[in-house]
C-alpha atoms as a PDB file:
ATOM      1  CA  UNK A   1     -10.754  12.765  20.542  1.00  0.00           C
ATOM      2  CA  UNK A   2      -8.278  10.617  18.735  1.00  0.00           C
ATOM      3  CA  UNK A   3      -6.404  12.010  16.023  1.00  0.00           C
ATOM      4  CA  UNK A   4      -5.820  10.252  12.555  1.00  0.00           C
ATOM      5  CA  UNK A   5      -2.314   9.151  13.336  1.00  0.00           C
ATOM      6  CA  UNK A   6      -3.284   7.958  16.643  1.00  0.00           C
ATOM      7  CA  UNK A   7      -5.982   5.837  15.162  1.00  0.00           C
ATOM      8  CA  UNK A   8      -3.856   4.614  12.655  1.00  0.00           C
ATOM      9  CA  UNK A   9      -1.048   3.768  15.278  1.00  0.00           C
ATOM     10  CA  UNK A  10      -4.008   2.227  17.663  1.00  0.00           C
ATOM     11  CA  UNK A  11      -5.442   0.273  14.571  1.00  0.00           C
ATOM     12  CA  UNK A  12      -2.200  -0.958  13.657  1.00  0.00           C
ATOM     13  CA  UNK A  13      -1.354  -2.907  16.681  1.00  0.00           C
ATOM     14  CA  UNK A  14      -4.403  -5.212  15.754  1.00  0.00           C
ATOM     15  CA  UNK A  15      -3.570  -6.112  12.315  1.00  0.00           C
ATOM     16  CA  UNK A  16      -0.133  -7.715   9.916  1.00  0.00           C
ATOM     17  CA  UNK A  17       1.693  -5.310   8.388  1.00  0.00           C
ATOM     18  CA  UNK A  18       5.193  -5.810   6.127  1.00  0.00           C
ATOM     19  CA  UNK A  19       7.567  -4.116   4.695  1.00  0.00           C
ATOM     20  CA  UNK A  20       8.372  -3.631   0.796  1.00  0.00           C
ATOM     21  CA  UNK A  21      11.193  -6.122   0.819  1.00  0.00           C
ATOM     22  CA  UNK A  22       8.933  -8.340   2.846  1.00  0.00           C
ATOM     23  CA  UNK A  23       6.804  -8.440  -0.074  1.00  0.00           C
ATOM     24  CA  UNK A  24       9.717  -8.793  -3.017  1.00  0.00           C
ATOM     25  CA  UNK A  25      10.445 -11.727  -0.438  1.00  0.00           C
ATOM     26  CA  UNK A  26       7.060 -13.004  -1.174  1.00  0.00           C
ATOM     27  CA  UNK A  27       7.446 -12.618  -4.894  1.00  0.00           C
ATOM     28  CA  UNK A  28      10.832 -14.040  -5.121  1.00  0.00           C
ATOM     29  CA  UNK A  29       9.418 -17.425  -3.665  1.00  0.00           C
ATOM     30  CA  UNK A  30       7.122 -18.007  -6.173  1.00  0.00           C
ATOM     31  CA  UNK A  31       4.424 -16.422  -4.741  1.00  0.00           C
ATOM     32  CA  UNK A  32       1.397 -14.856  -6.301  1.00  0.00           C
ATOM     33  CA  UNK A  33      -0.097 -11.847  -3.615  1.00  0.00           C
ATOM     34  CA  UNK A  34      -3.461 -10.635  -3.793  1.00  0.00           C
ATOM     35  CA  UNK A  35      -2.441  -7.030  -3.863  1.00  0.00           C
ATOM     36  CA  UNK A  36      -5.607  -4.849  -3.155  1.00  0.00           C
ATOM     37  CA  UNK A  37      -4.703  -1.058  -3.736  1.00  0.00           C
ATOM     38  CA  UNK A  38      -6.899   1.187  -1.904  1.00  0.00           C
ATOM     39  CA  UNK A  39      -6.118   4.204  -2.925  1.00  0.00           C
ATOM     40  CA  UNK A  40      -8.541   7.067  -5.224  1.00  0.00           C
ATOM     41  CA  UNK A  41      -8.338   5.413  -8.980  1.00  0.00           C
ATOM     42  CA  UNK A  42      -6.352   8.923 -10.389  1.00  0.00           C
ATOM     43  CA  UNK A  43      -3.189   8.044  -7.825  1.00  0.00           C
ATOM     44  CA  UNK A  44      -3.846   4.063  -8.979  1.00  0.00           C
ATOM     45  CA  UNK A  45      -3.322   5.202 -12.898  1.00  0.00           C
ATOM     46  CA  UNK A  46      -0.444   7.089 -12.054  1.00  0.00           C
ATOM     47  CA  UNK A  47       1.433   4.513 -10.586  1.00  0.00           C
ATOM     48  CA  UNK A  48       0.990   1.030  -9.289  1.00  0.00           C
ATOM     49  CA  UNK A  49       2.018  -2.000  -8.326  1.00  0.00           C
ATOM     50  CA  UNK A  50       1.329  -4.733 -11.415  1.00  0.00           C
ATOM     51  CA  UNK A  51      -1.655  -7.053 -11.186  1.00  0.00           C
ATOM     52  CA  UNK A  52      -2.584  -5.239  -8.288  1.00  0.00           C
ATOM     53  CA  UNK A  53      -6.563  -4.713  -8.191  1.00  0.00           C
ATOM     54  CA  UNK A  54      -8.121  -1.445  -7.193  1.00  0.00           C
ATOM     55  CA  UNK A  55     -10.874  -1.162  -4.510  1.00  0.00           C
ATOM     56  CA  UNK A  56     -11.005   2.672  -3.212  1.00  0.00           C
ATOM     57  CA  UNK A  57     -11.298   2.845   0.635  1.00  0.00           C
ATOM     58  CA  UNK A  58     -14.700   4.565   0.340  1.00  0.00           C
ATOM     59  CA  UNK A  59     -16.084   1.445  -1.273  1.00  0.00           C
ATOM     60  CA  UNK A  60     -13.925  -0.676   0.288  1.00  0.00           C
ATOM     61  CA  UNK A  61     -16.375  -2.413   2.763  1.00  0.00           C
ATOM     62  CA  UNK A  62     -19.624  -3.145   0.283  1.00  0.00           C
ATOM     63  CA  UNK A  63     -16.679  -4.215  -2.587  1.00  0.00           C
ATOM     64  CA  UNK A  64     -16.248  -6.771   0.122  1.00  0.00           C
ATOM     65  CA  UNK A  65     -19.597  -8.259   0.448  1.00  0.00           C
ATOM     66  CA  UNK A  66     -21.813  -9.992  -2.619  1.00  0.00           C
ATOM     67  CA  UNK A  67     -25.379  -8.137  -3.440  1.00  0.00           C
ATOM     68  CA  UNK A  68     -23.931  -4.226  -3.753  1.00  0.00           C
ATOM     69  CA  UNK A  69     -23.118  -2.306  -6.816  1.00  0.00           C
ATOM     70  CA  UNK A  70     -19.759  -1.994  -5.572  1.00  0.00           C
ATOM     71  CA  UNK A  71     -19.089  -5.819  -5.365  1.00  0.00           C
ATOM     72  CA  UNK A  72     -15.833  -6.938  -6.303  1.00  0.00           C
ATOM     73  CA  UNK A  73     -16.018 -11.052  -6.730  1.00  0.00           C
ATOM     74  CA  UNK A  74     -12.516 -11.472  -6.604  1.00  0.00           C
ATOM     75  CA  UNK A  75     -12.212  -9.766  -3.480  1.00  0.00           C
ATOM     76  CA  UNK A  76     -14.798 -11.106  -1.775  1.00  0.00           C
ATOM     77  CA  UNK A  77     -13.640 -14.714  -2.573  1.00  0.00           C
ATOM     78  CA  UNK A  78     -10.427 -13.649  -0.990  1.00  0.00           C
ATOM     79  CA  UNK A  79     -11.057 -13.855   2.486  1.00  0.00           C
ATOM     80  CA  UNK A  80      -8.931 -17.082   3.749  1.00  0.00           C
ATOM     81  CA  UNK A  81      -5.974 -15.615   1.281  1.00  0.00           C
ATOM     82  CA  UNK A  82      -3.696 -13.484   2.447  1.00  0.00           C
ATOM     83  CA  UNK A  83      -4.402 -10.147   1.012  1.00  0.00           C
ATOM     84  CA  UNK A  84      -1.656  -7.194   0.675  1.00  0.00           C
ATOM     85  CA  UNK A  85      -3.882  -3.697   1.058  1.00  0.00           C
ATOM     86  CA  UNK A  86      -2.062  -0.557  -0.109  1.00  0.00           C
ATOM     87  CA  UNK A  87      -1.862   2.814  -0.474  1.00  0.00           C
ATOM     88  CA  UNK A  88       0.134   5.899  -0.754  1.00  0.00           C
ATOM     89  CA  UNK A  89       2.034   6.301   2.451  1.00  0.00           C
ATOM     90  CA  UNK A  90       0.973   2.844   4.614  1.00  0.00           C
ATOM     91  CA  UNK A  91      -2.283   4.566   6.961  1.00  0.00           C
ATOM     92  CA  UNK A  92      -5.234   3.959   4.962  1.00  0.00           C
ATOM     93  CA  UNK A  93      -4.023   0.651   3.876  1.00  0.00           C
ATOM     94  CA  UNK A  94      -3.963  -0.110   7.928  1.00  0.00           C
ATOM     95  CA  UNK A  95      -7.772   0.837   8.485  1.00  0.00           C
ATOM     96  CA  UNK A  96      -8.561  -0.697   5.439  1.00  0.00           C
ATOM     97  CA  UNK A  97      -7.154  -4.013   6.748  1.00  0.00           C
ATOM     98  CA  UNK A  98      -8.437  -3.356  10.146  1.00  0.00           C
ATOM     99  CA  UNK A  99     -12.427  -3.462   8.672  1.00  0.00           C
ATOM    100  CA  UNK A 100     -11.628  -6.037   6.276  1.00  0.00           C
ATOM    101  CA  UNK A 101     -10.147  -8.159   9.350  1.00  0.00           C
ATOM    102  CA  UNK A 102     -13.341  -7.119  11.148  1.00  0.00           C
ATOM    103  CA  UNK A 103     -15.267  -8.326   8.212  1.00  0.00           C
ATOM    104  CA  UNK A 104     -14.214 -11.974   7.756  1.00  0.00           C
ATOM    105  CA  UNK A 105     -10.644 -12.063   5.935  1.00  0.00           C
ATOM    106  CA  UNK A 106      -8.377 -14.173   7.590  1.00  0.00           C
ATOM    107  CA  UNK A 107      -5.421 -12.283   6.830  1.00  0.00           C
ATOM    108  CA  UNK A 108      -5.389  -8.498   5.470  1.00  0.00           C
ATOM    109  CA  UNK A 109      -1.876  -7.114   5.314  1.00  0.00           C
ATOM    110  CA  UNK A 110      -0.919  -3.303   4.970  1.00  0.00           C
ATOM    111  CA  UNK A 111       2.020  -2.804   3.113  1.00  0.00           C
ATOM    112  CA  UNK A 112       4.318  -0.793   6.151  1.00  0.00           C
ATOM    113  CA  UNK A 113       5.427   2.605   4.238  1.00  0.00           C
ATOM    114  CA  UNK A 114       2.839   2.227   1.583  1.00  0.00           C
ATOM    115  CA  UNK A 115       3.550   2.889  -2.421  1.00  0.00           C
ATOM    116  CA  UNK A 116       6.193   5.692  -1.013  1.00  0.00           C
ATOM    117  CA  UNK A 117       8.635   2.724   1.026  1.00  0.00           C
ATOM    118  CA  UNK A 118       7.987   0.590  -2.299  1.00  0.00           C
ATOM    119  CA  UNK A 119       9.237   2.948  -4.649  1.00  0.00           C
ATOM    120  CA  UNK A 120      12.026   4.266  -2.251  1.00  0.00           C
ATOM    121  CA  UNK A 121      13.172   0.150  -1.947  1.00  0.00           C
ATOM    122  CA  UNK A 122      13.289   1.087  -5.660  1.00  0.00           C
ATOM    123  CA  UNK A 123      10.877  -1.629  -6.817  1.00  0.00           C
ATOM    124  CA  UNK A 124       8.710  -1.530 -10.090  1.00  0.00           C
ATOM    125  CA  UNK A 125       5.669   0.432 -10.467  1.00  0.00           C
ATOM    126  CA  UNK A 126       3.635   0.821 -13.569  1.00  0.00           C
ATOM    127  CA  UNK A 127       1.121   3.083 -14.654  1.00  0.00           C
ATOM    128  CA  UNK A 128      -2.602   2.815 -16.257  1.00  0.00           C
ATOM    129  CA  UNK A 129      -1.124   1.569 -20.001  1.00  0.00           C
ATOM    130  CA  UNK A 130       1.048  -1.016 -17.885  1.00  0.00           C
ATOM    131  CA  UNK A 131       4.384   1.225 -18.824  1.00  0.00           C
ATOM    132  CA  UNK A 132       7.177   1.764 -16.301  1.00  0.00           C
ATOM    133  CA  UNK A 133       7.075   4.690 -13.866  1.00  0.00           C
ATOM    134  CA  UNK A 134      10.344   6.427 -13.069  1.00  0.00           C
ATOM    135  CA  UNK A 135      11.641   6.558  -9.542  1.00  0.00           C
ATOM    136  CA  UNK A 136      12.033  10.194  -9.333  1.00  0.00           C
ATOM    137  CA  UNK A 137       8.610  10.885 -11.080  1.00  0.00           C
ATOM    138  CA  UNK A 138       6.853   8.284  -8.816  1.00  0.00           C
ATOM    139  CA  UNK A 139       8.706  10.204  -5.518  1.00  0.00           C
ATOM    140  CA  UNK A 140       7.581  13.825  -6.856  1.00  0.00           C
ATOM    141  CA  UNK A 141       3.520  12.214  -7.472  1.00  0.00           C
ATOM    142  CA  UNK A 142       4.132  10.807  -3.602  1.00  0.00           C
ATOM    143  CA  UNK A 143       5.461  13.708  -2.006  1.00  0.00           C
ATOM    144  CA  UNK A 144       2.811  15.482   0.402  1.00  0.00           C
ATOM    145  CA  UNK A 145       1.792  18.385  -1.430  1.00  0.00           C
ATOM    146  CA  UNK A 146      -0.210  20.580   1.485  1.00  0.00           C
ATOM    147  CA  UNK A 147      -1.887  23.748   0.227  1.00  0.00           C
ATOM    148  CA  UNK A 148      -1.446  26.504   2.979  1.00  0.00           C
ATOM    149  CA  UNK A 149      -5.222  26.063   3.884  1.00  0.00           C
ATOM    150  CA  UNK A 150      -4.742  22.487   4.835  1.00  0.00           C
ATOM    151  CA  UNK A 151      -1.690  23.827   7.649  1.00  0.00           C
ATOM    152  CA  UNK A 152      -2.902  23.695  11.364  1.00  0.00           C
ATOM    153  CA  UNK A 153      -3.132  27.406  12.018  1.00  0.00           C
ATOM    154  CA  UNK A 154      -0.936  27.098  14.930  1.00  0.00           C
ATOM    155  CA  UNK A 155       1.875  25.174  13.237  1.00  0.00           C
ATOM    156  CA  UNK A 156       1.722  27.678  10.121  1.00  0.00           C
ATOM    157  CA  UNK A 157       1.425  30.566  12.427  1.00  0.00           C
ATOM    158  CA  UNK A 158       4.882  28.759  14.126  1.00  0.00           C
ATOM    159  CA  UNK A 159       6.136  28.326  10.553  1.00  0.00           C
ATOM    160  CA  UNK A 160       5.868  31.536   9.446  1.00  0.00           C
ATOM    161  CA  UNK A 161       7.598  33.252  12.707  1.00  0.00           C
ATOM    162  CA  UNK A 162      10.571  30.759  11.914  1.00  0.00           C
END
């Protein structure tokens, strides 16, 4: 049985992946990235990157393909562009680009550290009204916020002995 970091790791080694300032790299030369956020639309109206589109990873795979309810055009014309897929922390942006890679796109990308690394490189993120969202707000909405229930047993057990 593989655990979600090791399939993330595994998955990983079979797709692109940059950095944040690979991708202000990217903007600074003029480009225009096809920034595909994949994360649950109450985290994407918090705080994202501008002009980036959002395609949840539950839909994710019939968003990509024409004839579904979940179709998303402009994603699905996107497959010989490079796409940038992102989310929080830089794991479900990785399967994401793994299926999509699997799917037909050319070149899916997962941003390496996710929305976290972006904010931390201290780059821009704005929220559903298209308003800045401060640093230290954006770091407290990214933090890992683990209710005891959701502790392995054994590791809370070993937490609580500490």
């Amino acid at each position: 049985m593989k655990r979600y970091y090791q399939l993330v790791e595994e998955l990983s080694q079979h797709i692109n992946e940059i950095l944040p300032w690979d991708l202000v790299d990217l903007y600074e030369s003029g480009a225009e990235p096809f920034i595909v956020d994949v994360r649950e639309p109450d985290e994407w109206e918090f705080a994202r990157i501008e002009d980036s589109i959002l395609v949840p990873r539950g839909i994710l795979e019939s968003a990509c393909e024409w004839d579904y309810d979940e179709t998303v055009p402009e994603l699905v014309e996107a497959r010989d562009r490079d796409v940038i897929i992102v989310c929080r922390s830089g794991h479900r942006s990785v399967l994401a680009a793994y299926n999509m890679k699997l799917m037909g796109y050319r070149n899916p990308i997962s941003l390496k550290t996710g929305l976290r690394g972006w904010n931390d490189y201290e780059q821009p993120l704005v929220n559903a009204a298209g308003e800045p969202v401060d640093i230290d707000e954006a770091d407290e909405f990214f933090a890992t916020k683990l209710r005891d229930d959701q502790i392995d047993p054994a590791r809370r057990k070993k937490l609580a002995s500490a």
